[in-house]
C-alpha atoms as a PDB file:
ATOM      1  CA  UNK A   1     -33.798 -47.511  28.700  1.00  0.00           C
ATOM      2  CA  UNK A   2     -31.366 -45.079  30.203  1.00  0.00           C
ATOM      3  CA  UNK A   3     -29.042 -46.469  33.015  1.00  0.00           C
ATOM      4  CA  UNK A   4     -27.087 -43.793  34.826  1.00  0.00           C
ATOM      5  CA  UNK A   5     -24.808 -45.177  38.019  1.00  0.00           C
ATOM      6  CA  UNK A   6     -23.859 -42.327  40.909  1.00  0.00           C
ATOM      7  CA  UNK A   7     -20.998 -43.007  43.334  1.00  0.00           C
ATOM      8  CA  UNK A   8     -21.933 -41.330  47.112  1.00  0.00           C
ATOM      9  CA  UNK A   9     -21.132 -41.868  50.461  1.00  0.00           C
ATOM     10  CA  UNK A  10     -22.891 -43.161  53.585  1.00  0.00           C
ATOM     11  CA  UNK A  11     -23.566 -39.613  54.105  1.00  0.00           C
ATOM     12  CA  UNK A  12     -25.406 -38.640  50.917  1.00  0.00           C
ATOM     13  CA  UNK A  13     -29.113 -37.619  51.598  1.00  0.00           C
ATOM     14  CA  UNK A  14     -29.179 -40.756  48.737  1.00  0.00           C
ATOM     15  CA  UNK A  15     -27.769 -43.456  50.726  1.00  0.00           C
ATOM     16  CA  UNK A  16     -31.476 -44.141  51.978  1.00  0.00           C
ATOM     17  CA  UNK A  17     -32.145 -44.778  48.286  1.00  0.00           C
ATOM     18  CA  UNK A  18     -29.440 -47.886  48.415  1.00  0.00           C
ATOM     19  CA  UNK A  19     -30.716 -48.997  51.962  1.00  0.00           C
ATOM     20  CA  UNK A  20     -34.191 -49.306  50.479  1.00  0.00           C
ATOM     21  CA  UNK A  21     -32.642 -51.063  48.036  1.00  0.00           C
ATOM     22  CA  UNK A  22     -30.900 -53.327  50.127  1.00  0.00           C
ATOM     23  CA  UNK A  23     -33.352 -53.904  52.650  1.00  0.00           C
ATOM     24  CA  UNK A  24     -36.045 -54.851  49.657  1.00  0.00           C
ATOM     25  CA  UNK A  25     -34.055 -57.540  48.048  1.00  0.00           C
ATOM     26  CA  UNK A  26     -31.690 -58.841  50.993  1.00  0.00           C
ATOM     27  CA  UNK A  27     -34.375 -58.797  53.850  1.00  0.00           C
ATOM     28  CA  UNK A  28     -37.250 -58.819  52.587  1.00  0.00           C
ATOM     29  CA  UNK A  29     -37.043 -61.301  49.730  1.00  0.00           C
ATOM     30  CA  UNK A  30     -34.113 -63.529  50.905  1.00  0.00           C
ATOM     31  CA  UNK A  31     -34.910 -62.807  54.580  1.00  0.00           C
ATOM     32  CA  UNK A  32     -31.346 -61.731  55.795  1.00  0.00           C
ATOM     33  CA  UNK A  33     -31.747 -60.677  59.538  1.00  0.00           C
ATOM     34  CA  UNK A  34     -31.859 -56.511  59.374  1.00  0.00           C
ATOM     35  CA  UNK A  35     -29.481 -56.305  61.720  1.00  0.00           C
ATOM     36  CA  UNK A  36     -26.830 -57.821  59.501  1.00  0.00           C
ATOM     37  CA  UNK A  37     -27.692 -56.298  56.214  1.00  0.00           C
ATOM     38  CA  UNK A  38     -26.702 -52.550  57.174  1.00  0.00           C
ATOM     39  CA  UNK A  39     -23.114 -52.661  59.198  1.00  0.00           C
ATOM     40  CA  UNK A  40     -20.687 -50.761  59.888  1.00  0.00           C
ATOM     41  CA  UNK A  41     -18.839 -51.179  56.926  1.00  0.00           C
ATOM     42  CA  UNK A  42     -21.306 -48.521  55.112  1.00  0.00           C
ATOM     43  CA  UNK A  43     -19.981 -45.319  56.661  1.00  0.00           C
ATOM     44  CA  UNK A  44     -16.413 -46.093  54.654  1.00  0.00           C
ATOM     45  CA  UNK A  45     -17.613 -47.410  51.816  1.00  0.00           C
ATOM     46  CA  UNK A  46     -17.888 -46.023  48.773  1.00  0.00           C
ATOM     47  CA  UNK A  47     -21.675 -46.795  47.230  1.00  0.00           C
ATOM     48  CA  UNK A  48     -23.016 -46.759  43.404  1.00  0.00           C
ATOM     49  CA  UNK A  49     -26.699 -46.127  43.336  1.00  0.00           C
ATOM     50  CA  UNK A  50     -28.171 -47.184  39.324  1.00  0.00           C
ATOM     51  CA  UNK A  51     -30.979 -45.451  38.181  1.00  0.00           C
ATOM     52  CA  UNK A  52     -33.078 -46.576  35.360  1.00  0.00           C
ATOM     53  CA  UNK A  53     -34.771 -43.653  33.704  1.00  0.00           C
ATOM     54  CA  UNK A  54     -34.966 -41.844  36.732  1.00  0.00           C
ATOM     55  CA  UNK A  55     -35.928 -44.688  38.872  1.00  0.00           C
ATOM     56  CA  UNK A  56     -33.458 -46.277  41.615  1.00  0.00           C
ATOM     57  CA  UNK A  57     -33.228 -49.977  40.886  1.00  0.00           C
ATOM     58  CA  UNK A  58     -30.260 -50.857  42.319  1.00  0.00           C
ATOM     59  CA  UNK A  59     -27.096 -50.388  44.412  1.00  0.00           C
ATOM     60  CA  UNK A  60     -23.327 -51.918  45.207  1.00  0.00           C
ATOM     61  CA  UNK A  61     -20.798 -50.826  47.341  1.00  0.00           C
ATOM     62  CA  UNK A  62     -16.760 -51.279  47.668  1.00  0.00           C
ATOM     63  CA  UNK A  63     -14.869 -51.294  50.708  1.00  0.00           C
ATOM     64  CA  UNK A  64     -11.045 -50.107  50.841  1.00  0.00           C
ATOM     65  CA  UNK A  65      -9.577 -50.979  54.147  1.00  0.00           C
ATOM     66  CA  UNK A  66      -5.765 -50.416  55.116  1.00  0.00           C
ATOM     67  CA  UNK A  67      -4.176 -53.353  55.167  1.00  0.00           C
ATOM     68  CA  UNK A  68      -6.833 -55.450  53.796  1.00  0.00           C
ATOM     69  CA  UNK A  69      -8.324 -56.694  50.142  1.00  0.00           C
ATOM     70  CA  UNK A  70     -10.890 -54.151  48.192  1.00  0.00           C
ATOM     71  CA  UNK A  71     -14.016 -56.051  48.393  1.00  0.00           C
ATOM     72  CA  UNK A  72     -16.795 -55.767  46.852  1.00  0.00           C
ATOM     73  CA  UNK A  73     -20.275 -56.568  48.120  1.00  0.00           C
ATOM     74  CA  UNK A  74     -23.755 -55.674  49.110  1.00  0.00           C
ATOM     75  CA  UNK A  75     -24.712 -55.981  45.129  1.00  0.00           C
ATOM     76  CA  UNK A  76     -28.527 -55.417  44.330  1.00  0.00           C
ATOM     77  CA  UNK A  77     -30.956 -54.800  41.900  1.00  0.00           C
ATOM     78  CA  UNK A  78     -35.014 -54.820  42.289  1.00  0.00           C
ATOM     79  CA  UNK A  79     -36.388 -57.963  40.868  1.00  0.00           C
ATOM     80  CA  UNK A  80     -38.635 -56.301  38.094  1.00  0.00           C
ATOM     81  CA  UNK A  81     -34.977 -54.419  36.891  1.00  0.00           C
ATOM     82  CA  UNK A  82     -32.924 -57.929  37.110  1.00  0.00           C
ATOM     83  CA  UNK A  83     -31.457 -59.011  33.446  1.00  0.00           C
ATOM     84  CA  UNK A  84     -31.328 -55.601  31.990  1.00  0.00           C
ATOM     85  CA  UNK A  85     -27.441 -54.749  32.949  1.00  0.00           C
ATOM     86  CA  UNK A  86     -28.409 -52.873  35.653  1.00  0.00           C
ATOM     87  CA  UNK A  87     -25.579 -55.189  37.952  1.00  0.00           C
ATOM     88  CA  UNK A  88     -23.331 -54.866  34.926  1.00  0.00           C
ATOM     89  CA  UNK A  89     -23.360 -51.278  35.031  1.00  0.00           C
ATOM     90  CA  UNK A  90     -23.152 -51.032  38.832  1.00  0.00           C
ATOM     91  CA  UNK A  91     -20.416 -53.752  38.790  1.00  0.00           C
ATOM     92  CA  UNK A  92     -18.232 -51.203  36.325  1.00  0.00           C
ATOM     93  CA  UNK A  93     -18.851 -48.838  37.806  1.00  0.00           C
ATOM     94  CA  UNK A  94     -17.123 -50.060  41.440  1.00  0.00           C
ATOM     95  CA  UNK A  95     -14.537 -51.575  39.220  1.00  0.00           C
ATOM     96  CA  UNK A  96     -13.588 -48.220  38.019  1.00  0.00           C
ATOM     97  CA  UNK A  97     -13.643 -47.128  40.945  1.00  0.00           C
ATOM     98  CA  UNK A  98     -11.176 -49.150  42.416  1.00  0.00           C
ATOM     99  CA  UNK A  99      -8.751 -48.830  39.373  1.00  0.00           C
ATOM    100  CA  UNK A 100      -8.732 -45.100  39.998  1.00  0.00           C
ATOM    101  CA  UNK A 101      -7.514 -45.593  43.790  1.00  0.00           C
ATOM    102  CA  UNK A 102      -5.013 -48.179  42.413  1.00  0.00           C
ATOM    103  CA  UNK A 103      -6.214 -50.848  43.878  1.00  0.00           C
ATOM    104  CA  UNK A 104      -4.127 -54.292  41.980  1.00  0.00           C
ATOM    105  CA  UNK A 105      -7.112 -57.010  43.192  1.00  0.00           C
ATOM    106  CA  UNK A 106     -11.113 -57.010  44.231  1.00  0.00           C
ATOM    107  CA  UNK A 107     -12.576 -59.741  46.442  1.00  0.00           C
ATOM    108  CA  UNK A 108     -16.293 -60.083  46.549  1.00  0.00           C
ATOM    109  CA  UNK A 109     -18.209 -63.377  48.542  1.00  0.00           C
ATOM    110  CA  UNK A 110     -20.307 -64.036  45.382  1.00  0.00           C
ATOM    111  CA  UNK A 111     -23.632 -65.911  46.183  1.00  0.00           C
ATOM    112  CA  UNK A 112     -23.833 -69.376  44.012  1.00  0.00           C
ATOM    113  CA  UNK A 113     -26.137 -68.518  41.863  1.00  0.00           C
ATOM    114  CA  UNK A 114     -24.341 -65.142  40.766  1.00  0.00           C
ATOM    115  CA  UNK A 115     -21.270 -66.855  40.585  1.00  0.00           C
ATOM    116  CA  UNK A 116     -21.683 -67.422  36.378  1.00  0.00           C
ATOM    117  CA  UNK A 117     -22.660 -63.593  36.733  1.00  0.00           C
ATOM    118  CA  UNK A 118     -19.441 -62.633  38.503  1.00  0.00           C
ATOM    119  CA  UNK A 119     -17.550 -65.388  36.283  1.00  0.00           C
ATOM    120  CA  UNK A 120     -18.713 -63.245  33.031  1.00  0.00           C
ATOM    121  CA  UNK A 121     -17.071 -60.357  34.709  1.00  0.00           C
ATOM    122  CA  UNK A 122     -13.572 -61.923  35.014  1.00  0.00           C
ATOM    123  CA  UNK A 123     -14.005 -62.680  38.951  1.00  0.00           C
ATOM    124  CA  UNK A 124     -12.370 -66.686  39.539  1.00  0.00           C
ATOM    125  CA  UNK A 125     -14.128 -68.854  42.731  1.00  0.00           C
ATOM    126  CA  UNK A 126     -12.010 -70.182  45.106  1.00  0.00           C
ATOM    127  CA  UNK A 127     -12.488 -72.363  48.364  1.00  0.00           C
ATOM    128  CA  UNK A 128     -15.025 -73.761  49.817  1.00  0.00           C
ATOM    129  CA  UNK A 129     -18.564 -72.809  49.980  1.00  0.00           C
ATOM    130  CA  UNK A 130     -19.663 -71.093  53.693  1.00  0.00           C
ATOM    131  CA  UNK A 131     -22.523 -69.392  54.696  1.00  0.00           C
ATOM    132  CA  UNK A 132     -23.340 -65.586  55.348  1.00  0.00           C
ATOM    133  CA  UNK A 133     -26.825 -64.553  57.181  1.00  0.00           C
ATOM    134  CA  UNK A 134     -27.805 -68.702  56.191  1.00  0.00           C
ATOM    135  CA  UNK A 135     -26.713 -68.195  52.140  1.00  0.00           C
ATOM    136  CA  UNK A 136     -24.514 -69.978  50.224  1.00  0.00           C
ATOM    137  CA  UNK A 137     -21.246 -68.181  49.208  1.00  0.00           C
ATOM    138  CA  UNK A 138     -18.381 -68.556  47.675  1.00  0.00           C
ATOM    139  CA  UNK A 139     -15.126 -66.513  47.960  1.00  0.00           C
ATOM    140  CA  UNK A 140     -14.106 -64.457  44.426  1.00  0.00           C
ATOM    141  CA  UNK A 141     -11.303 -62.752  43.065  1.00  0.00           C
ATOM    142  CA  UNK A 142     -10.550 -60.143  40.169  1.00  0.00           C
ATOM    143  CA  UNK A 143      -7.136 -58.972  39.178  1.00  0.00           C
ATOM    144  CA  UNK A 144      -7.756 -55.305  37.706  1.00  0.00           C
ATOM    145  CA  UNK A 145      -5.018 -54.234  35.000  1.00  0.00           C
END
């Protein structure tokens, strides 16, 4: 099994690859409103679209905004590709990412059951648990260096 992660924009012909993506495992399987799941926050992002063999599986995006934390988010894989490394490998990648823009600290609102996922990758919980499109989240932090 080959994994291969590409970094694009909004604005890549590709992009509808990670909305499919997106919609597939946000919408339709943990029935996030559509309108909520694609924002505006896509056309600056920077997305990672994994391919397995060929195949896209799954996406992740990082936002850099002036003035405000990198963050993180929008993590996805298709639920036959789940517990292969696909998020591992998308996760690195967007990590890298960030290191090469010199960005110090990522912030990502981890879902509760990927927190142990996020934990593995260095990422610490803090504050309370809230709720985004009716799932439970935590805030999480990663100091790069």
């Amino acid at each position: 099994m080959e994994i291969a992660c590409r970094t694009l924009s909004k604005d890549d012909p590709e992009f509808a690859l990670c909305a499919e993506i997106r919609m597939e495992v946000f919408v339709v399987e943990q029935r996030v409103p559509p309108d909520e799941e694609m924002d505006e926050a896509d056309a600056a992002a920077t997305h990672v679209l994994a391919r397995v063999d060929g195949q896209p599986v799954g996406t992740g995006r990082l936002i850099l905004e002036l003035g405000a934390p990198a963050r993180i988010g929008r993590m996805a894989v298709r639920e036959p590709f789940r517990r292969l490394g696909i998020g591992s490998a998308i996760l690195t990648e967007l990590l890298e990412i960030a290191r090469s823009r010199g960005i110090e600290t990522v912030t990502l609102a981890g879902q509760l059951h990927a927190i142990p996922f996020y934990e593995r990758h260095g990422f610490a919980a803090r504050g309370d648990v809230f709720l985004d499109a009716g799932i439970e989240h935590r805030w999480m932090d990663l100091r790069l260096g």
